[in-house]
N, C-alpha and C. Protein backbone atom coordinates (compact mmCIF):
# COMPACT_ATOMS: atom_id res chain seq x y z
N UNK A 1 0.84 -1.18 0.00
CA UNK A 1 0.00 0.00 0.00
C UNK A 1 0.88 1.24 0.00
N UNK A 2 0.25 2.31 -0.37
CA UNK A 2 0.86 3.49 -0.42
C UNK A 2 0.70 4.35 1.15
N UNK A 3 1.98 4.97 1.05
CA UNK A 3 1.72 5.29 2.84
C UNK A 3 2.20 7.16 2.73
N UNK A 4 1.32 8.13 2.55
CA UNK A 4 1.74 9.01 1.81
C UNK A 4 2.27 9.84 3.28
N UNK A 5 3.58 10.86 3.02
CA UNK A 5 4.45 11.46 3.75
C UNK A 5 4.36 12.87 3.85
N UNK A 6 4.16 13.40 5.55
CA UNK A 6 3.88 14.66 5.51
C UNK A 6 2.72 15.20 5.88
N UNK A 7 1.77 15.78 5.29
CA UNK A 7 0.62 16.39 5.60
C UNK A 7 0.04 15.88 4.30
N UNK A 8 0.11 14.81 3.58
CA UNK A 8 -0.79 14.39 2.46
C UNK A 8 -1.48 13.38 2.64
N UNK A 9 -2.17 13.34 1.72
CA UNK A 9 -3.51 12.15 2.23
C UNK A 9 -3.69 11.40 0.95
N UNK A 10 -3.99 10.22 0.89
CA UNK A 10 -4.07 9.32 -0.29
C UNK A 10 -5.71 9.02 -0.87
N UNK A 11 -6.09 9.24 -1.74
CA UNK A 11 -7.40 9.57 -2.06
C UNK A 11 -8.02 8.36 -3.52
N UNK A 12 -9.35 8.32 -3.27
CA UNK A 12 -9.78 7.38 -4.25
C UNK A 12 -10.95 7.86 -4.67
N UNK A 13 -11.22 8.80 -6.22
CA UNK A 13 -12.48 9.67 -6.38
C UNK A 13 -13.59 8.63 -6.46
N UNK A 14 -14.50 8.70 -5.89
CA UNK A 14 -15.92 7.81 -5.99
C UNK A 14 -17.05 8.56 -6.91
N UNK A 15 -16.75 7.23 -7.72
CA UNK A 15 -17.32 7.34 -9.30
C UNK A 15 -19.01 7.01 -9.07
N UNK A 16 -19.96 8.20 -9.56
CA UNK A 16 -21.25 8.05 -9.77
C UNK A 16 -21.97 8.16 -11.05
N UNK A 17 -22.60 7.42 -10.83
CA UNK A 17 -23.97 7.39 -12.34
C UNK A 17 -24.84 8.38 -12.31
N UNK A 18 -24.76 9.43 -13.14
CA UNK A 18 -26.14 10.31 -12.75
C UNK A 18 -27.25 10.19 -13.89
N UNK A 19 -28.51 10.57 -13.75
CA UNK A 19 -29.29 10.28 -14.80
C UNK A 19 -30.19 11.59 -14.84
N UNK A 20 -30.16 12.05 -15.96
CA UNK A 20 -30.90 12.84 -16.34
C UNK A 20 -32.60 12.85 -15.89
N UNK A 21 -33.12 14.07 -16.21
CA UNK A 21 -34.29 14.06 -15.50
C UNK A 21 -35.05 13.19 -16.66
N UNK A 22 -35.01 13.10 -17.82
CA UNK A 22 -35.47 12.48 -18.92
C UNK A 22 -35.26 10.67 -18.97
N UNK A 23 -34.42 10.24 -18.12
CA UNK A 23 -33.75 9.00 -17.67
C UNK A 23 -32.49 8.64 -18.57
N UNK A 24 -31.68 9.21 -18.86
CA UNK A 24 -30.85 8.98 -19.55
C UNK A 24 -29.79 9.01 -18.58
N UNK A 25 -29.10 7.88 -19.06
CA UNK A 25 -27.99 7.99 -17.79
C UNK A 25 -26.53 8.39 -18.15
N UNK A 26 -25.58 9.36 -17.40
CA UNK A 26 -24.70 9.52 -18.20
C UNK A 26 -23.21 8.99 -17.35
N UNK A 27 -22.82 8.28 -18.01
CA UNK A 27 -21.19 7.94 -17.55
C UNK A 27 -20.36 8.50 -16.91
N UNK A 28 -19.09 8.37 -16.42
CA UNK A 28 -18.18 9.45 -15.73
C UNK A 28 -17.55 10.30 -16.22
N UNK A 29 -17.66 9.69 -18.35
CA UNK A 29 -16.58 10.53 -18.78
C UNK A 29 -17.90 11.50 -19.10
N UNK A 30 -18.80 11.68 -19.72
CA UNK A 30 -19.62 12.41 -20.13
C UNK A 30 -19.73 14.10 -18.47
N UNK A 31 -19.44 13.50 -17.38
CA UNK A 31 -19.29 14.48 -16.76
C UNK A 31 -18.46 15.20 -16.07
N UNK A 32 -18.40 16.06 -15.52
CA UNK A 32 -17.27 16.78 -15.35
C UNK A 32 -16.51 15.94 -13.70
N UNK A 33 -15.20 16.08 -13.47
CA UNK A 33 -14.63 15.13 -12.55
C UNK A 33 -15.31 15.05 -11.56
N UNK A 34 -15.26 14.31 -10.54
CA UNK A 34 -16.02 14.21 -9.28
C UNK A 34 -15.28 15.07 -8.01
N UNK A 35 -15.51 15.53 -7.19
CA UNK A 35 -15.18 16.02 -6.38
C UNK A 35 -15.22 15.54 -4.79
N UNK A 36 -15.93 14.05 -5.04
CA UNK A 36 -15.84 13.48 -3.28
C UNK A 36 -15.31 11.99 -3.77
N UNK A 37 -14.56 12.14 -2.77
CA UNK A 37 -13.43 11.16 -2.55
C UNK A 37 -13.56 9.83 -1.12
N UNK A 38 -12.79 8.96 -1.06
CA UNK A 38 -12.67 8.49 -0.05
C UNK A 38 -11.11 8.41 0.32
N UNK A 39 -10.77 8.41 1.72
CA UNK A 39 -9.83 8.47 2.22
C UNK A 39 -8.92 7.09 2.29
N UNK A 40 -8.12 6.74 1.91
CA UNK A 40 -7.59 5.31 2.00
C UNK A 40 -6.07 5.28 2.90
N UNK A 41 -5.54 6.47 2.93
CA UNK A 41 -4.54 6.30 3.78
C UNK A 41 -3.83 7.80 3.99
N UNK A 42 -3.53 8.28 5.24
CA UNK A 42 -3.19 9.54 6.08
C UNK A 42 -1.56 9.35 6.49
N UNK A 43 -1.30 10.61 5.92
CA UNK A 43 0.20 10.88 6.07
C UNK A 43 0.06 11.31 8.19
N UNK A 44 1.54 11.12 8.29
CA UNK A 44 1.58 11.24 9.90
C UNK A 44 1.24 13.04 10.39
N UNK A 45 1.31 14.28 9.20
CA UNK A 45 1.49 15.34 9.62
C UNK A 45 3.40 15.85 9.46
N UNK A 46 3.33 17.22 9.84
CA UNK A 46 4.62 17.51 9.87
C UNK A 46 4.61 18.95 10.10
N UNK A 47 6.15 19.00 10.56
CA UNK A 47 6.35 19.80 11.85
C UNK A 47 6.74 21.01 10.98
N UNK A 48 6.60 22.32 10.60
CA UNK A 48 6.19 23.63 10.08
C UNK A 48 7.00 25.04 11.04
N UNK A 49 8.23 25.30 11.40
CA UNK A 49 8.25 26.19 11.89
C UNK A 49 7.94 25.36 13.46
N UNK A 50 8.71 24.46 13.86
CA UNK A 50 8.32 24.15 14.86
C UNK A 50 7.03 23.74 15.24
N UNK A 51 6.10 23.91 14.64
CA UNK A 51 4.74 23.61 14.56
C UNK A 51 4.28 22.15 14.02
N UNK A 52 3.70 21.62 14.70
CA UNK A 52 3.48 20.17 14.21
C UNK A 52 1.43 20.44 13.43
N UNK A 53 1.71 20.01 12.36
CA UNK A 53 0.48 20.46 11.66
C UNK A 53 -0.44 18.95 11.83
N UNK A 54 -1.89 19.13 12.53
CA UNK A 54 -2.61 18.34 13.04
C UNK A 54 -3.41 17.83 11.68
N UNK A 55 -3.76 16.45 11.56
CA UNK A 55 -4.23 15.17 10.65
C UNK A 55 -5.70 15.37 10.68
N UNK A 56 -6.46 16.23 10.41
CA UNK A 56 -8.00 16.62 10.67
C UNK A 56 -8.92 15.60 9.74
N UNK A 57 -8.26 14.41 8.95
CA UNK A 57 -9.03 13.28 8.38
C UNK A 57 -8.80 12.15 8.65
N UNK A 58 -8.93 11.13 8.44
CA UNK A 58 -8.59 10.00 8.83
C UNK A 58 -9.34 9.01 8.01
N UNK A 59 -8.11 7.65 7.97
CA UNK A 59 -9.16 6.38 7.01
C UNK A 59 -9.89 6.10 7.11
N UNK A 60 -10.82 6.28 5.17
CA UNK A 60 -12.03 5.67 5.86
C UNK A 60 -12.94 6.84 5.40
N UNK A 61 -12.76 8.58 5.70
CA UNK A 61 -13.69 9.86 5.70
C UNK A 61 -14.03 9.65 3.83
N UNK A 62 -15.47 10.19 4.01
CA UNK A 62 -15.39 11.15 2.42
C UNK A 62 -15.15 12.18 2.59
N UNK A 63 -14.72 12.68 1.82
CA UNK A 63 -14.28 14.15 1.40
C UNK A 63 -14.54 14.78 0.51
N UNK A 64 -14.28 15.96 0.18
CA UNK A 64 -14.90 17.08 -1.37
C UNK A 64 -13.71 17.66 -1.19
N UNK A 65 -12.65 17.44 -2.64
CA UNK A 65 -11.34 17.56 -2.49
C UNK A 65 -11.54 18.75 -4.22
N UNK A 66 -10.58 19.88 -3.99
CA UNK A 66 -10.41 21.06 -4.82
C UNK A 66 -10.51 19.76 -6.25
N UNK A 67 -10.76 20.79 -7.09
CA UNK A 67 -11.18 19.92 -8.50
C UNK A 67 -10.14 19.77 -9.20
N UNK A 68 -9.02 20.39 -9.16
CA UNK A 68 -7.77 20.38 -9.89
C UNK A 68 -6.70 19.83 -9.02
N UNK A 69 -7.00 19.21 -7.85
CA UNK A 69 -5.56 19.19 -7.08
C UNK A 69 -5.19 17.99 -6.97
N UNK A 70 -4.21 17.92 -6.25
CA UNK A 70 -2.94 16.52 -6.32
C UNK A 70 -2.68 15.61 -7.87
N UNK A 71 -1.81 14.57 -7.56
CA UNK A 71 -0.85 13.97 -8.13
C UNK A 71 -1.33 12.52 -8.38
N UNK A 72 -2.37 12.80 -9.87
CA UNK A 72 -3.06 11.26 -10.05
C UNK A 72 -1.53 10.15 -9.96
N UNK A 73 -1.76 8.99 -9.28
CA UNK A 73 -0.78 7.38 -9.52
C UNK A 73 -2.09 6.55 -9.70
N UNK A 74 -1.48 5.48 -10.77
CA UNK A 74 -1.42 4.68 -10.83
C UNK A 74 -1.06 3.36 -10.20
N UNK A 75 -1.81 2.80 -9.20
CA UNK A 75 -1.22 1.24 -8.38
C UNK A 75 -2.31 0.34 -8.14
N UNK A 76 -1.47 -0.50 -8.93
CA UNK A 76 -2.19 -2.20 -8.67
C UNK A 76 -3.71 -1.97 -9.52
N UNK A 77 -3.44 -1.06 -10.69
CA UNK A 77 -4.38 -0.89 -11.40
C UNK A 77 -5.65 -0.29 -10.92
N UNK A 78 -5.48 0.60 -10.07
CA UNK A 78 -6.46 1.66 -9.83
C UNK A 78 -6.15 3.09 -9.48
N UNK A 79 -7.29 3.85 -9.98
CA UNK A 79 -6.56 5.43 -10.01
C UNK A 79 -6.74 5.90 -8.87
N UNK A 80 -5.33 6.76 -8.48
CA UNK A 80 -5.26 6.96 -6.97
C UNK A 80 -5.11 8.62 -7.43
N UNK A 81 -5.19 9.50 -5.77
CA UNK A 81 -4.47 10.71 -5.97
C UNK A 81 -3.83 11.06 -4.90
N UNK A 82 -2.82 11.57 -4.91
CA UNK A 82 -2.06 11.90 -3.29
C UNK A 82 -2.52 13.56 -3.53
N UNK A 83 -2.99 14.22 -2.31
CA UNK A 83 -3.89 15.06 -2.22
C UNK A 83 -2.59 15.66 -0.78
N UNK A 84 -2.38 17.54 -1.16
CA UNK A 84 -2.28 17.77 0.88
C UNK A 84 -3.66 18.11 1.61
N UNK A 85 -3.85 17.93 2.48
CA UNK A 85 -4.65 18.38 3.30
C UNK A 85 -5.35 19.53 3.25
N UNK A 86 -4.50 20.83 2.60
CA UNK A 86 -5.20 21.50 2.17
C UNK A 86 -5.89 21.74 1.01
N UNK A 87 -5.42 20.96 0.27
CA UNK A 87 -6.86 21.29 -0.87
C UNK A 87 -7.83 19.66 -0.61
N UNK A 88 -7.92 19.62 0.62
CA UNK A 88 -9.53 18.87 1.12
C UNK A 88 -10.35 20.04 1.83
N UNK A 89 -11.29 20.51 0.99
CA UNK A 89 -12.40 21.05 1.60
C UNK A 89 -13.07 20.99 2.76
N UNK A 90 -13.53 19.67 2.69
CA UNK A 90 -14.60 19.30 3.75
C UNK A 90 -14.57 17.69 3.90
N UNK A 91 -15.18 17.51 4.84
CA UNK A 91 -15.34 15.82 5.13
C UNK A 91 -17.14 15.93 5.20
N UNK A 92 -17.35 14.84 4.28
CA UNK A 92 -18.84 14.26 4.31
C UNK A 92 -19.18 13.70 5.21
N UNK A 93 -20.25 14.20 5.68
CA UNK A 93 -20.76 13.10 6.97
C UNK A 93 -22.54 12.85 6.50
C-alpha cells in the first residue's frame, strides 16, 4: 500500500452514475470530474516552523477535495491521488 508522507492524504475519487431528469444515464466521462473522494490512507502530519500540523481526516472519511488538485498514480491498477490536506475542503458526513 501506499503510505503518503507529511501532511498528504491518499485519495480514491468515488465514481457516480447520474441520470438525467429524462432518464438517460450519463457515464463518468460524459461528466465533469467528481469532487468526493474516499480516504484510504493519512500521512503522519509535519512539523512547520516548529509547529506540528494536526491530521483533521482519517481512514475511511469522504471528502470534497479542490477539482484540480494533487498527483493522479497509478497502483495495482487503480486510479489513486495523493492530495495535501489543504486542498480537502470538507469531510462528508
Amino acid at each position: 500500500m501506499i503510505k503518503p508522507l507529511g501532511s498528504r492524504v491518499l485519495i480514491k475519487m468515488i465514481e457516480s452514475e447520474e441520470t438525467t431528469k429524462s432518464g438517460i444515464i450519463l457515464s463518468s466521462g460524459a461528466k465533469e470530474k467528481p469532487q468526493i473522494a474516499e480516504v484510504l490512507e493519512v500521512g503522519p502530519g509535519e512539523v512547520v516552523d516548529g509547529k506540528t500540523t494536526q491530521m483533521n481526516v482519517k481512514k475511511g472519511d469522504r471528502v470534497i477535495v479542490s477539482k484540480y488538485a494533487g498527483t493522479e498514480v497509478k497502483y495495482e491498477g487503480e486510479e489513486l491521488i495523493i492530495v495535501k490536506q489543504d486542498d480537502i475542503l470538507a469531510i462528508v458526513e
